[in-house]
Protein backbone atom coordinates (compact mmCIF):
# COMPACT_ATOMS: atom_id res chain seq x y z
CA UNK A 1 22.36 11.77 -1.50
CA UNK A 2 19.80 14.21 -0.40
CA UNK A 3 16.49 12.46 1.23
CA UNK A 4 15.11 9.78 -0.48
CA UNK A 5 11.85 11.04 -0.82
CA UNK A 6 11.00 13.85 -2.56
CA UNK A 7 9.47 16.42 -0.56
CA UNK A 8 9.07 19.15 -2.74
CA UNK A 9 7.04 17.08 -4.78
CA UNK A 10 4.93 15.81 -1.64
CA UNK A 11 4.76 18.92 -0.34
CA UNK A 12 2.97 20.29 -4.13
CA UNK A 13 -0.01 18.20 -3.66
CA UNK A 14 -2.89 20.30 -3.42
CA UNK A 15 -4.85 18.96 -0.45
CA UNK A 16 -8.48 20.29 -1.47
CA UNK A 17 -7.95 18.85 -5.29
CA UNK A 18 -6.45 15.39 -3.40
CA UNK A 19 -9.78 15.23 -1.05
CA UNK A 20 -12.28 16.00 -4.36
CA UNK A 21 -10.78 13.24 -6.07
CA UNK A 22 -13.51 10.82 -7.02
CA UNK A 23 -14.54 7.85 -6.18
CA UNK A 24 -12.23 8.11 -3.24
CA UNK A 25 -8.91 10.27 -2.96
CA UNK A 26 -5.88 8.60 -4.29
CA UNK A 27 -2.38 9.97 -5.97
CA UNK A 28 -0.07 7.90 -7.71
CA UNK A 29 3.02 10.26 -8.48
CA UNK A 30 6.10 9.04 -10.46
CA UNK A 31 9.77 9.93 -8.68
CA UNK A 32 8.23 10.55 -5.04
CA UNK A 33 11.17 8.02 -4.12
CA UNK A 34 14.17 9.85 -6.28
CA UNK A 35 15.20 7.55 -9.03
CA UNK A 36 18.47 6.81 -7.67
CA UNK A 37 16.87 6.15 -4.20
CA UNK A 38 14.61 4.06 -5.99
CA UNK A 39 17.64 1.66 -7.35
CA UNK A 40 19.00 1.26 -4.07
CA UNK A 41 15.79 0.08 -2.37
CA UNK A 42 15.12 -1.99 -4.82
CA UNK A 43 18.69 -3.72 -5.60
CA UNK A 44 18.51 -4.46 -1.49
CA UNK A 45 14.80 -5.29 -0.96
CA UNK A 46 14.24 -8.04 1.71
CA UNK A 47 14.45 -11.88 -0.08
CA UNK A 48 11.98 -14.62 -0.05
CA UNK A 49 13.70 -16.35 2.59
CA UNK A 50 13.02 -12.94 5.24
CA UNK A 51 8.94 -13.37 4.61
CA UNK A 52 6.70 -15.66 5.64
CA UNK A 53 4.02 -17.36 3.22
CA UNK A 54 -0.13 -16.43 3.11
CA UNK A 55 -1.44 -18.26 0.56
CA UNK A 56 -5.41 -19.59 1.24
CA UNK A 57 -6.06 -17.83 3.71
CA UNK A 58 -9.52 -17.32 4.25
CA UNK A 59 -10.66 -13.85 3.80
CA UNK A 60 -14.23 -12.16 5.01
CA UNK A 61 -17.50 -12.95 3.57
CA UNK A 62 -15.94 -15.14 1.15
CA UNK A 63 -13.21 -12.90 -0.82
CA UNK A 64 -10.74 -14.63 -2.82
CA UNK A 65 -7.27 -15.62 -0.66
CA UNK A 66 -4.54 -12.27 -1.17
CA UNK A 67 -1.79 -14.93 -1.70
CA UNK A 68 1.66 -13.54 -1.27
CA UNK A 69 4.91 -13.34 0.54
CA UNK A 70 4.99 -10.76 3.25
CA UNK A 71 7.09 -9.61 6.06
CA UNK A 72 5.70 -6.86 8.79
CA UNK A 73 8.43 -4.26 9.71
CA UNK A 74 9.17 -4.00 13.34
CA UNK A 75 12.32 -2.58 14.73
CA UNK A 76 14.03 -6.07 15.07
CA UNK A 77 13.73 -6.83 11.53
CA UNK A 78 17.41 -6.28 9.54
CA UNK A 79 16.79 -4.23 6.53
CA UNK A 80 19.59 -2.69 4.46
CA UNK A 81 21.08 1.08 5.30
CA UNK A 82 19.33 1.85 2.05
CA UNK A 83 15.83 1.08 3.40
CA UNK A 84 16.78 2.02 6.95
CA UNK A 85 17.43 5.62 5.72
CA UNK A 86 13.82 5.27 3.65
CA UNK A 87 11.82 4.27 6.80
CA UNK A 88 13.66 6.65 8.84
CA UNK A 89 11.94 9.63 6.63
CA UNK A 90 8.89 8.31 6.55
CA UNK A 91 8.36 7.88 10.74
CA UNK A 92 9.53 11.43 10.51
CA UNK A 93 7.53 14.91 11.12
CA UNK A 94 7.62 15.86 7.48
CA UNK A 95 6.24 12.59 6.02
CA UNK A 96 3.68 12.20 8.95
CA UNK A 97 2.53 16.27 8.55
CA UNK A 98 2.03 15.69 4.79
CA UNK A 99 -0.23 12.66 5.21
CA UNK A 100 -2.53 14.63 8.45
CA UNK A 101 -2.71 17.44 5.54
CA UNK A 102 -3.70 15.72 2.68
CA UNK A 103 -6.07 13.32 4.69
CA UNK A 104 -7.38 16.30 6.78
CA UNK A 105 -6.94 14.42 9.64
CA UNK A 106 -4.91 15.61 12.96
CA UNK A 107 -2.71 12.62 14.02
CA UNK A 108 -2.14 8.94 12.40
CA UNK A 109 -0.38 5.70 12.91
CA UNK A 110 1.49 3.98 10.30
CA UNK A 111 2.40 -0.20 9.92
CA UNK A 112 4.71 -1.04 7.24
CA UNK A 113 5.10 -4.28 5.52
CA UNK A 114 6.48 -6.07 2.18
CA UNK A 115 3.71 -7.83 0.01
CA UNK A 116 5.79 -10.36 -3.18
CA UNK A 117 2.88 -11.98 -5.09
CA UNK A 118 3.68 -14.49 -7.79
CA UNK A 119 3.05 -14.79 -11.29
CA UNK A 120 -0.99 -15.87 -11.49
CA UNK A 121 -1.86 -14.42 -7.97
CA UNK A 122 -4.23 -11.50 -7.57
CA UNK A 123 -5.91 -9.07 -4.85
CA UNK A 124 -9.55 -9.24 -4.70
CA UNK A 125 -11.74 -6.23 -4.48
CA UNK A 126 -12.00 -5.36 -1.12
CA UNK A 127 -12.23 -2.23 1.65
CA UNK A 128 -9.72 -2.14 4.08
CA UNK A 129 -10.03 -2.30 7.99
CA UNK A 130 -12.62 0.33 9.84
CA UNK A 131 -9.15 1.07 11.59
CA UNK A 132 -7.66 2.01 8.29
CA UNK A 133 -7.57 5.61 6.70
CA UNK A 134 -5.81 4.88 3.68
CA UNK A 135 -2.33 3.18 2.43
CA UNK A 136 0.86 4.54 0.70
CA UNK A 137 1.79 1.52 -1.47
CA UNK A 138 5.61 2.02 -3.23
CA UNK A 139 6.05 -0.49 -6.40
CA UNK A 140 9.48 -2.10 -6.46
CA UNK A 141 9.07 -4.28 -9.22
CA UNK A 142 12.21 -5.38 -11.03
CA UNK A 143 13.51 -2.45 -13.65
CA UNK A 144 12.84 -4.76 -16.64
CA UNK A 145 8.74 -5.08 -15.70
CA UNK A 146 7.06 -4.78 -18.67
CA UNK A 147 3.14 -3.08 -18.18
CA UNK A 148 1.29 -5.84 -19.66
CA UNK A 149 2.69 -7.67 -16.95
CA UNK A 150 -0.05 -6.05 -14.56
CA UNK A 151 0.05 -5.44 -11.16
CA UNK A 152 -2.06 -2.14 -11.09
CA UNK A 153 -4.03 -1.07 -8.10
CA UNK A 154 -7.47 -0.35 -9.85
CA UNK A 155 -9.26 2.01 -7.80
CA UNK A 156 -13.22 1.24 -8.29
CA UNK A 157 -16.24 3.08 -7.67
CA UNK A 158 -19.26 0.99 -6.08
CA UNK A 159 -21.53 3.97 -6.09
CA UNK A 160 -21.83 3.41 -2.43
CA UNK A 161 -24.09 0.10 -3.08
CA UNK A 162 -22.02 -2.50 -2.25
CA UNK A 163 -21.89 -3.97 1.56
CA UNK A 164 -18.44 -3.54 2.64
CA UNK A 165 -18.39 -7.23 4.13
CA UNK A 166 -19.37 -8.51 0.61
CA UNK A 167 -17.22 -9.96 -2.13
CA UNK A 168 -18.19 -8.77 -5.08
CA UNK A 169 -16.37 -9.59 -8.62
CA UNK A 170 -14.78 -7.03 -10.89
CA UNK A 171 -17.70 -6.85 -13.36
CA UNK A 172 -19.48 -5.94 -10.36
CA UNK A 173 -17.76 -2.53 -10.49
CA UNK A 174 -18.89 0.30 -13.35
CA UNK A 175 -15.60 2.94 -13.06
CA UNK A 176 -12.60 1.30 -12.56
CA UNK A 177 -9.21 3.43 -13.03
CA UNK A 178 -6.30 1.25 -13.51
CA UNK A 179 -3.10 3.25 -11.81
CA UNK A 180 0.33 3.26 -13.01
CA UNK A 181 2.91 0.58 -11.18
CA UNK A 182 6.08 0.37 -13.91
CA UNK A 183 9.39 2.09 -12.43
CA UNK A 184 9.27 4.73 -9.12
CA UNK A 185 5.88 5.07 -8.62
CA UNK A 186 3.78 4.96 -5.29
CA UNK A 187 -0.17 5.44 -4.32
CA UNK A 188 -1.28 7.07 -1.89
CA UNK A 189 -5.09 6.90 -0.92
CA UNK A 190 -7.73 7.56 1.43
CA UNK A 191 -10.01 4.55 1.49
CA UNK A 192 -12.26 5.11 4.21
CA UNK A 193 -15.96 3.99 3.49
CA UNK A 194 -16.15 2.24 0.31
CA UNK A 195 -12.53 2.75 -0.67
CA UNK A 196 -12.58 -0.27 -3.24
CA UNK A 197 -9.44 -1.20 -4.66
CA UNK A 198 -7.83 -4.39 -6.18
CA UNK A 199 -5.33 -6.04 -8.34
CA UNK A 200 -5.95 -8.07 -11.57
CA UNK A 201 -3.91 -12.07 -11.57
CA UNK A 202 -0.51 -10.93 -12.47
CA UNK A 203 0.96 -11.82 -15.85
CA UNK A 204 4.68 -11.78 -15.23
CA UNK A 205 7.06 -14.52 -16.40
CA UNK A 206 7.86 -17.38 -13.68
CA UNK A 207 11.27 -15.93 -11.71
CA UNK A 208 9.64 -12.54 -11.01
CA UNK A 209 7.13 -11.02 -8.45
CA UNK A 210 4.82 -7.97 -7.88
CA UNK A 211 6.95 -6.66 -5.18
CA UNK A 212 5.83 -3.74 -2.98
CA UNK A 213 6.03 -1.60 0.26
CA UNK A 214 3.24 -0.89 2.06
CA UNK A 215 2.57 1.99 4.86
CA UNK A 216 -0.90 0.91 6.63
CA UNK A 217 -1.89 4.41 7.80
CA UNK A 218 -4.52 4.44 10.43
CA UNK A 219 -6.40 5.87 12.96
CA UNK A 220 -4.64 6.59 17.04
CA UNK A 221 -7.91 6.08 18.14
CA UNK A 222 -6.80 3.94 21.52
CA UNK A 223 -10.02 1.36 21.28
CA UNK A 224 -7.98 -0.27 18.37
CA UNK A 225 -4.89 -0.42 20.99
CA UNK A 226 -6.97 -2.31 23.89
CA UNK A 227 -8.64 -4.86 21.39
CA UNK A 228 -5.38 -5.83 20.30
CA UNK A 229 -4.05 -6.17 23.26
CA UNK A 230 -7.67 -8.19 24.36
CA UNK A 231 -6.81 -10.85 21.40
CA UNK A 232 -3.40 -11.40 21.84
CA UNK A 233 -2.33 -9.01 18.56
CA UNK A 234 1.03 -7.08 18.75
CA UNK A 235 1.35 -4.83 15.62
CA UNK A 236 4.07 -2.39 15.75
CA UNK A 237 3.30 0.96 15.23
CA UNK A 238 4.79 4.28 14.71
């Protein structure tokens, strides 16, 4: 196989039309992970029994709980060849060049982590961390998810009224754009500011899962470095 991600494709995105993108720049291409890359990763994703549980947890200014399954990649953690290859390209100087370009930024950071939510489970509307430039999120839902199922990422437009440390509702939100989540598709977006995004309760039978990969790409600014190390956090980066 030649890389796993498609490059070529990557490399097409026109980083001036990405930036303009409105409310906030996001793309959600289909085949950035070739299709029989895509099969791999997903016949050898991580199980239930690899992530821990989040379910309740309290979230700021009163947000509904993300409930899930999730596991944080660190070096440590056994993963498949298949998905060692896959994070392999993406620590490397092509991925990391195509993000600074697109972003317009000159250096970032990236976590990576699984997210499984449950049928009934949802992702209210939120900003990510000050900390936080964007996310790549890569669906691996099973090959037989059907679209009414859900799991979109709606990307929402607040106008720039809302309080970031607020938790609105959906109806709260005027333009919402529901992106596309069925097969090899991934989202990539710039969420700085009021970057709203969320997901709607999922609709799939019991037995299946919203399943998918996130990159947490952020800033190397080093004041995010000592508070972690101040509070006791450990996050691996790369």
């Amino acid at each position: 196989m030649s890389t796993m991600i498609d490059f070529e494709l990557l490399d097409a995105i026109d980083a001036r039309t990405y930036r303009a993108q409105k409310p906030f720049p996001f793309v959600n291409p289909e085949n950035l992970v070739r299709r029989e890359a895509w099969e791999e990763l997903e016949a050898t994703l991580p199980t239930l029994e690899d992530m821990d549980e989040s379910f309740g947890k309290q979230r700021v200014a009163g947000q509904e709980p993300h409930d899930r399954y999730s596991l944080e990649y660190t070096d440590e953690v056994r993963v498949s060849p298949a998905w060692k290859k896959f994070i392999d390209e993406l620590r490397g100087d092509r991925y990391r060049k195509n993000v600074c370009r697109l972003y317009g930024v000159r250096n970032v950071e990236f976590r990576f982590h699984w997210h499984y939510a449950p049928p009934g489970r949802s992702v209210s509307p939120h900003v990510d961390q000050s900390r936080e430039y964007g996310s790549h999120i890569f669906y691996f839902n099973a090959p037989e998810w059907q679209d009414e199922w859900g799991g979109h990422t709606l990307v929402m437009d607040d106008h720039a009224k809302l309080n970031q440390k607020s938790a609105p509702a959906l109806e709260d939100f005027d333009d919402i754009t529901q992106t596309e989540c069925v097969g090899s598709r991934s989202l990539l977006f710039l969420g700085r500011g009021h970057g709203w995004h969320a997901v709607k309760p999922i609709r799939c039978p019991e037995g299946y899962l919203r399943r998918v990969f996130i990159i947490v790409i952020g800033t190397t600014n080093p004041y995010w470095r000592i508070r972690d190390w101040v509070i006791g956090k450990k996050p691996q980066r790369y």
